[in-house]
Every structure is written in C-alpha cells, then in structure tokens.
N, C-alpha and C. Protein backbone atom coordinates (compact mmCIF):
# COMPACT_ATOMS: atom_id res chain seq x y z
N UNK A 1 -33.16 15.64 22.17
CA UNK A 1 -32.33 16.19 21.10
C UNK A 1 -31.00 16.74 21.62
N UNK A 2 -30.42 16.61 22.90
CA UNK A 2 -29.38 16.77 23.38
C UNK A 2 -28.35 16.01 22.82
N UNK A 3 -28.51 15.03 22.33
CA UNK A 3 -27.36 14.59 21.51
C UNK A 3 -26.78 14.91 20.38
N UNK A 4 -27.22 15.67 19.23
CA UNK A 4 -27.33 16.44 18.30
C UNK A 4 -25.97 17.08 18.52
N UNK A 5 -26.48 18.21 19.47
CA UNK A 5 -25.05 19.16 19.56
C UNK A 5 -23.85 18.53 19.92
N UNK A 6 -24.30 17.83 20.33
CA UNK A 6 -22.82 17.18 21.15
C UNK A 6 -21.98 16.32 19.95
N UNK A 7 -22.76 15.91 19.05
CA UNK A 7 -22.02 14.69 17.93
C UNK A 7 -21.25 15.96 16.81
N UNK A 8 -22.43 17.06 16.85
CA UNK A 8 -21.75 17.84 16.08
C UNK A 8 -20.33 18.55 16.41
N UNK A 9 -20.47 18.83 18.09
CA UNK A 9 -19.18 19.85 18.69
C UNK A 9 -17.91 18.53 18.32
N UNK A 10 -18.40 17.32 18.25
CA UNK A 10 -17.16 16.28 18.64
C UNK A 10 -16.60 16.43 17.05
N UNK A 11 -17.50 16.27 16.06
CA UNK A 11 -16.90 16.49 14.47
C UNK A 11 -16.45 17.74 14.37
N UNK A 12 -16.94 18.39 14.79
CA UNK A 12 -16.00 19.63 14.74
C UNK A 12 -14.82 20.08 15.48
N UNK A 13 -14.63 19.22 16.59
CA UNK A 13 -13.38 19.33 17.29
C UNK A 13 -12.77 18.32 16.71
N UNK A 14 -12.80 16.85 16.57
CA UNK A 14 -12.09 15.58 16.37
C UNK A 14 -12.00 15.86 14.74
N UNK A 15 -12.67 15.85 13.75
CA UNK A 15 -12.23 16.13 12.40
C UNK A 15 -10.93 16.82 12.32
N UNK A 16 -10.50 18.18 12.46
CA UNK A 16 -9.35 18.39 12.62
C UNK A 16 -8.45 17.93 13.61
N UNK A 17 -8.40 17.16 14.48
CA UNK A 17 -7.31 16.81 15.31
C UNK A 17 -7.10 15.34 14.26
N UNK A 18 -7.75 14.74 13.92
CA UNK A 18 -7.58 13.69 13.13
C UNK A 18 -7.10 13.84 11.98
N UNK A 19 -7.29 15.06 11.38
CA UNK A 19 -6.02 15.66 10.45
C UNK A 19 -5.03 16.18 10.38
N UNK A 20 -5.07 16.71 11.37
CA UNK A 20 -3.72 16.51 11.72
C UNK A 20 -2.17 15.63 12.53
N UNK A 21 -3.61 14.64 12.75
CA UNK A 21 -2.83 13.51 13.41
C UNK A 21 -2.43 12.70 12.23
N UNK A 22 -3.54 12.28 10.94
CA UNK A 22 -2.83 12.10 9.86
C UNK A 22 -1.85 12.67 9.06
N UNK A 23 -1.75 13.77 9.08
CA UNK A 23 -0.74 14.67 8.14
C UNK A 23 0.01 14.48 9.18
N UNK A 24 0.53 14.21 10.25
CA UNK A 24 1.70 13.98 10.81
C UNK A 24 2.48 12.78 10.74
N UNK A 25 1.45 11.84 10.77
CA UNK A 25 2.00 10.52 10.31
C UNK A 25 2.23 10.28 9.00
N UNK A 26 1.73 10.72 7.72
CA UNK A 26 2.13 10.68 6.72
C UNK A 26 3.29 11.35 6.55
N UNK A 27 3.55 12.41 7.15
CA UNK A 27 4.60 13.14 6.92
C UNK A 27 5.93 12.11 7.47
N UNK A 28 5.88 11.82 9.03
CA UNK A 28 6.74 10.51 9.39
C UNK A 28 7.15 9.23 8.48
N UNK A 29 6.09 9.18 7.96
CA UNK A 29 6.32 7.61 6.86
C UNK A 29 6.91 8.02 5.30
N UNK A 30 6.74 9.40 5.26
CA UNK A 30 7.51 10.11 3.92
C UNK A 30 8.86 10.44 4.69
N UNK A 31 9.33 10.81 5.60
CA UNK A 31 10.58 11.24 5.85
C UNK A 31 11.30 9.98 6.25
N UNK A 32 10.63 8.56 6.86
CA UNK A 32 11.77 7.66 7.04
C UNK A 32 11.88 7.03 5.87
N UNK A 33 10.71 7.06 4.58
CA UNK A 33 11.52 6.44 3.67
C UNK A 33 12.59 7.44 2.55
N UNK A 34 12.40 8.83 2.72
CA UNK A 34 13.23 9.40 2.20
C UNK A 34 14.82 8.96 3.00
N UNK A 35 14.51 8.62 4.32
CA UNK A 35 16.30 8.33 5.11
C UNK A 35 16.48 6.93 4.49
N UNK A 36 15.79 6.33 4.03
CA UNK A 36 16.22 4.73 3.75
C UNK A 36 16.96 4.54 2.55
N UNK A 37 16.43 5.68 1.42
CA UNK A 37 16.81 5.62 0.07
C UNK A 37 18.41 5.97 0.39
C-alpha cells in the first residue's frame, strides 16, 4: 500500500502546478489575441 500515498502527494502537488500552468497559458493566448485585434 505504499503506493497510495505517493499518487495522492503527486495530485496534490501536480493538480495545482497544472493550474497554474493552464491559467498561464490561457492567459498568453488571451493577450496575443487581444494584440492582433
């Protein structure tokens, strides 16, 4: 059952880095098409 904790520590560390890796890129793809208009 050593694997357990470990899948959980990774969703709980990687879930937010992955949101914020998305909200950064969305934010990038909203600001170059705001420069295009």
């Amino acid at each position: 059952m050593m694997g357990v904790p470990l899948i959980v520590n990774f969703l709980y560390i990687g879930v937010p880095i992955l949101t914020i890796f998305a909200t950064a890129i969305l934010l990038k793809a909203v600001k170059r098409v705001g420069d295009e208009d």
